[in-house]
C-alpha atoms as a PDB file:
ATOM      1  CA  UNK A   1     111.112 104.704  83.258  1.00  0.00           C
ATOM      2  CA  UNK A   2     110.093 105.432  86.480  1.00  0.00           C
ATOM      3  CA  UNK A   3     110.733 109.190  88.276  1.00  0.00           C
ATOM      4  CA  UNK A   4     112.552 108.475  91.543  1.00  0.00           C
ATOM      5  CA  UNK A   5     111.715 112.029  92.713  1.00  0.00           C
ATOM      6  CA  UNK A   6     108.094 111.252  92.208  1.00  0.00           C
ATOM      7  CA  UNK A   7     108.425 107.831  93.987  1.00  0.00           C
ATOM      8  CA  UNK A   8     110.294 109.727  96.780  1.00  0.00           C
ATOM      9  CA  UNK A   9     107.278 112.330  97.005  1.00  0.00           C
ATOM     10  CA  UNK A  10     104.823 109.256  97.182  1.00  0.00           C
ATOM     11  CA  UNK A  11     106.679 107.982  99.970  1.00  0.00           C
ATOM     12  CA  UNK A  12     106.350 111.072 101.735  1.00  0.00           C
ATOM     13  CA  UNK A  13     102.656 109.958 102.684  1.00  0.00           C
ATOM     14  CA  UNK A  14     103.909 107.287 104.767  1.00  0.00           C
ATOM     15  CA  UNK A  15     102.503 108.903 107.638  1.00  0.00           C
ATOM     16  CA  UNK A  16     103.445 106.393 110.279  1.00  0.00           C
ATOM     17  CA  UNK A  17     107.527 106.423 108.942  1.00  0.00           C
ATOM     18  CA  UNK A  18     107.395 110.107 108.238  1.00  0.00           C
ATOM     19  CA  UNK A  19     105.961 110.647 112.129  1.00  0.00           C
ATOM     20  CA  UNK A  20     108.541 108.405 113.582  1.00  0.00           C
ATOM     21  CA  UNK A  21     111.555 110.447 111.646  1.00  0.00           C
ATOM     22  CA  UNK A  22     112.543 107.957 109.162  1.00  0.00           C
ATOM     23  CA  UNK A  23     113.356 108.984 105.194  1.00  0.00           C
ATOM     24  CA  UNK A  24     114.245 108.087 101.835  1.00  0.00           C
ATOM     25  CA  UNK A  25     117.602 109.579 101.418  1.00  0.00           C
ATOM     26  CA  UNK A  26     118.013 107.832  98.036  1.00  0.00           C
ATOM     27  CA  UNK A  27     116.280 105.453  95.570  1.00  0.00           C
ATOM     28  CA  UNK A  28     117.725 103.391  92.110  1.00  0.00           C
ATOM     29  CA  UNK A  29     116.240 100.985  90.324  1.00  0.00           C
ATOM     30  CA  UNK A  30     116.367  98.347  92.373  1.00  0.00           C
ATOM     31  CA  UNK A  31     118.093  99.661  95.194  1.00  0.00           C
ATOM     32  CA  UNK A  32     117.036 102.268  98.140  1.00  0.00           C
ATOM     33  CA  UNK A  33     118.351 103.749 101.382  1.00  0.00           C
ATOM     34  CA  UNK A  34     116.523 104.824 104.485  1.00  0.00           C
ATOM     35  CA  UNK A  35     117.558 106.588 107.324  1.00  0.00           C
ATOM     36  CA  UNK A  36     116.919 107.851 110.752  1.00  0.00           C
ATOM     37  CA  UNK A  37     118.073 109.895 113.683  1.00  0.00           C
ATOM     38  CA  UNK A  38     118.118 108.046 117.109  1.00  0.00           C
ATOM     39  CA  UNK A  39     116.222 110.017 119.127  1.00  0.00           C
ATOM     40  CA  UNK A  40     114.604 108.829 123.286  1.00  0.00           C
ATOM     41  CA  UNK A  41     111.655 108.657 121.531  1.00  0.00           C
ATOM     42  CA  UNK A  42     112.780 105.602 119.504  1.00  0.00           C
ATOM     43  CA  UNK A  43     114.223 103.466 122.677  1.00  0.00           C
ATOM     44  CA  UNK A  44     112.441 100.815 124.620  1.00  0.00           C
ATOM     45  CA  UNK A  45     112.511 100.190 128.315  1.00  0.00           C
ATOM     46  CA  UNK A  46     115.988  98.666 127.993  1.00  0.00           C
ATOM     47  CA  UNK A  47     117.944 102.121 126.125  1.00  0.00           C
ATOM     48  CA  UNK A  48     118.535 100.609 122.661  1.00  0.00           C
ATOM     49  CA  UNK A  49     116.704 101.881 119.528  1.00  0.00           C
ATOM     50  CA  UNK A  50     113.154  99.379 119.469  1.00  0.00           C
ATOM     51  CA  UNK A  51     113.165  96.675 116.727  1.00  0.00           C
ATOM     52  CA  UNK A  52     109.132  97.953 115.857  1.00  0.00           C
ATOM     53  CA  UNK A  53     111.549 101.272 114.475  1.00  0.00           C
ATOM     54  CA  UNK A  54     113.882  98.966 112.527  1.00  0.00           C
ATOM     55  CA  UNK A  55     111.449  97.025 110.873  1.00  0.00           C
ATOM     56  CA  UNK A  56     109.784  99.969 109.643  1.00  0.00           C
ATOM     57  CA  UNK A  57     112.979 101.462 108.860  1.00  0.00           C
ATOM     58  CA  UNK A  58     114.192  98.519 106.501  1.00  0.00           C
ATOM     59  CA  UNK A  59     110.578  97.633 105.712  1.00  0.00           C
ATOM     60  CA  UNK A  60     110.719 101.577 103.565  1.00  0.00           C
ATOM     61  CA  UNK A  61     113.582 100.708 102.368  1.00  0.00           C
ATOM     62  CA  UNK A  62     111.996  97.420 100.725  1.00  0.00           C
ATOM     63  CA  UNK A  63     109.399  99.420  99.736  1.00  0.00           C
ATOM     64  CA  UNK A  64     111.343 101.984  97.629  1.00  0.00           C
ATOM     65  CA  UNK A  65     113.253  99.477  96.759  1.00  0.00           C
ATOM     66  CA  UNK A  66     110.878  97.653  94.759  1.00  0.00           C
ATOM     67  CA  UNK A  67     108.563 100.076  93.916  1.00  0.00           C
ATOM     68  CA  UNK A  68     111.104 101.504  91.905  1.00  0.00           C
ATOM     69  CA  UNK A  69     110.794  99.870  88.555  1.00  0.00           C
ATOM     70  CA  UNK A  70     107.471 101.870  88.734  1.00  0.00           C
ATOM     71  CA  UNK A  71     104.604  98.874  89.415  1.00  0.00           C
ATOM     72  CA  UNK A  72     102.759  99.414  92.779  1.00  0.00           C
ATOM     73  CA  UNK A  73     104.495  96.362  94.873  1.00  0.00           C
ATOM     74  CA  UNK A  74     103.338  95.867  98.762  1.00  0.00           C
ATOM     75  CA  UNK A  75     105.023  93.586 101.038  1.00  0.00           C
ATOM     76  CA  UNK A  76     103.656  90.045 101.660  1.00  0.00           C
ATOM     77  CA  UNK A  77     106.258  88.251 103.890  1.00  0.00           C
ATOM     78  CA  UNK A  78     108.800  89.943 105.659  1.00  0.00           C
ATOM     79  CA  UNK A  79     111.646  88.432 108.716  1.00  0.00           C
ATOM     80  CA  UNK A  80     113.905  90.428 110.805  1.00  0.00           C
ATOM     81  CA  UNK A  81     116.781  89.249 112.417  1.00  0.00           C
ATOM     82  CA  UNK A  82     118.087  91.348 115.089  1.00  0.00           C
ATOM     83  CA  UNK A  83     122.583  91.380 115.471  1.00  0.00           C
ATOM     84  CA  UNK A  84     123.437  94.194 117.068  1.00  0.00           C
ATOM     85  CA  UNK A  85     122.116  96.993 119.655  1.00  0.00           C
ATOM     86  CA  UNK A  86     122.035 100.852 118.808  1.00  0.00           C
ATOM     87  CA  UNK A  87     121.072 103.515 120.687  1.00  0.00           C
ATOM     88  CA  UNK A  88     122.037 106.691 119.379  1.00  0.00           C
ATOM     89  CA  UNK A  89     123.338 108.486 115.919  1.00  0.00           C
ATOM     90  CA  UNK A  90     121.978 107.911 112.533  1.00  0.00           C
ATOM     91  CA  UNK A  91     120.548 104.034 111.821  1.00  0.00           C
ATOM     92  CA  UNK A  92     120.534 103.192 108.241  1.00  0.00           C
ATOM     93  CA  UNK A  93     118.684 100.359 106.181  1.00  0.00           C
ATOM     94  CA  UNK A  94     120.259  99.524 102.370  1.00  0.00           C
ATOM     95  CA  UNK A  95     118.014  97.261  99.953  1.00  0.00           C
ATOM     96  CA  UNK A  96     118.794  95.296  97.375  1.00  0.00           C
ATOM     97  CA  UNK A  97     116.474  93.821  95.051  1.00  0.00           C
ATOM     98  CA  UNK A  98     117.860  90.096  95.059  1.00  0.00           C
ATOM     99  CA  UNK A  99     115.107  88.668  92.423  1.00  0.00           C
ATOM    100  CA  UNK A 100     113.537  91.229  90.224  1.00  0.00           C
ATOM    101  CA  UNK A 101     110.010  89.344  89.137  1.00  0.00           C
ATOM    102  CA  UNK A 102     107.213  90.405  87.178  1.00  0.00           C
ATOM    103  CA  UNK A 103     104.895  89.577  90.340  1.00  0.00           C
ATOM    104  CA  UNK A 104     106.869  88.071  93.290  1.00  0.00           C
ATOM    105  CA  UNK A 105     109.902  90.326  93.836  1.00  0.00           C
ATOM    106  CA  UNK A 106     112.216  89.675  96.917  1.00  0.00           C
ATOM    107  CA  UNK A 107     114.694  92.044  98.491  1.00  0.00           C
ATOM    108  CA  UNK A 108     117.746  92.032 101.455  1.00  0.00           C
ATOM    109  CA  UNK A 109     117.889  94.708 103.792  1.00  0.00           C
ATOM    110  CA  UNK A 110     121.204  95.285 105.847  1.00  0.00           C
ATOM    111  CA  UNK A 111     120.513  98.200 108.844  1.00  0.00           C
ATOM    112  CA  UNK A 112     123.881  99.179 110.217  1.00  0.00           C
ATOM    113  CA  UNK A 113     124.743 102.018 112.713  1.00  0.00           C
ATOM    114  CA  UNK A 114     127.097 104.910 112.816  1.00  0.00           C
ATOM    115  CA  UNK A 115     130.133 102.996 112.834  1.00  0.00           C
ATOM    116  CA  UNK A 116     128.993 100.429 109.913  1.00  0.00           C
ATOM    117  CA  UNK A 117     128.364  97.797 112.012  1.00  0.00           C
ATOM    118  CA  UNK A 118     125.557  95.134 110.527  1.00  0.00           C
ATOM    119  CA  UNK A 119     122.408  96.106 113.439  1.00  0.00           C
ATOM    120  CA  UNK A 120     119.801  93.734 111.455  1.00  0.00           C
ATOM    121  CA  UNK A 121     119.036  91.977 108.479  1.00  0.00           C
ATOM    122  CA  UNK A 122     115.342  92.139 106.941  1.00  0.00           C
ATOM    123  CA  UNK A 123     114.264  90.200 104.114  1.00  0.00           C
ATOM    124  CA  UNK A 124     111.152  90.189 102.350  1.00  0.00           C
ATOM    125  CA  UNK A 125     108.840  89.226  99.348  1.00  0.00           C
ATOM    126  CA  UNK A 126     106.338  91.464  97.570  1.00  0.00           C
ATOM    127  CA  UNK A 127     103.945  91.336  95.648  1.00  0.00           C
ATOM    128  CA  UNK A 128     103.812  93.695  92.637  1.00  0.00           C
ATOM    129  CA  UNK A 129      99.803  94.651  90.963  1.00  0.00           C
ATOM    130  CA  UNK A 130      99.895  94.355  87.610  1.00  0.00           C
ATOM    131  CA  UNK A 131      98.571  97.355  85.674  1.00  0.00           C
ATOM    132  CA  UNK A 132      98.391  99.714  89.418  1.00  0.00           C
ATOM    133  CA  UNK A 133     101.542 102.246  88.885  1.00  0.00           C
ATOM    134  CA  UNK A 134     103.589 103.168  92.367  1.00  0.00           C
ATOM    135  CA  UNK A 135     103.272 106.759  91.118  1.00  0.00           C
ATOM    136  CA  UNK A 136     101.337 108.953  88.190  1.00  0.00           C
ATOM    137  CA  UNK A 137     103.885 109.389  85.425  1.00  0.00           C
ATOM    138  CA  UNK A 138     104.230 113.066  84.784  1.00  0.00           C
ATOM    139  CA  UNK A 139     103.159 115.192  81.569  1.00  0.00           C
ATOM    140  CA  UNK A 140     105.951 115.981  79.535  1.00  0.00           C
END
């Protein structure tokens, strides 16, 4: 069984996400949720939040997502579809685990604003290393 506080500490040392203000509010087996405060320093030239900040966004999401059945898994295809503008509030990215496999799992990401409303969809395959654990199991 894997600890999902544990997983959330390993996350932690995701320098680039944890520098940009994005976090693991929660992760299930199978299942994760990111978030992040709009701040200027997340807009491009044209005021809405950058698409580089909501891939990585939903891309951490995939990641807890998956790592969570305790198997180190890293992404090895992932597509982005941009709906919706945002350019202020709280942006966050929900993943499901669609196919739970031993080596090739794959996961959809819905990023929504404030209000709900669907901002992007991410969707990606991993690829999980057999016998490499996400995080140390603790002592009991």
């Amino acid at each position: 069984m894997t600890d999902f506080q544990a997983l959330k500490d390993f996350f932690r040392h995701d320098e680039f996400a944890r520098q940009n203000g994005i976090e693991i509010v929660e992760i299930a087996e199978g299942y994760a949720r990111t978030q992040v405060r709009i701040e200027p320093r997340h807009l491009n030239a044209g005021g809405s939040v950058q698409g580089g900040v909501l891939f990585t966004l939903a891309d951490l999401a995939f990641a807890a997502a998956t790592n969570s059945h305790g198997t180190l898994t890293v992404t090895s295809t992932a597509n982005i579809t941009f709906i919706r503008g945002a350019r202020d509030g709280i942006i966050t990215a929900q993943a499901r685990e669609t196919v739970n496999h031993r080596h090739l799992p794959f996961c959809e990401v819905r990023v929504t604003d404030n209000d709900g409303n669907l901002v992007a969809i991410f969707t990606a395959s991993g690829y999980r290393k057999e016998g490499v654990r996400a995080v140390a199991e603790r002592e009991p």
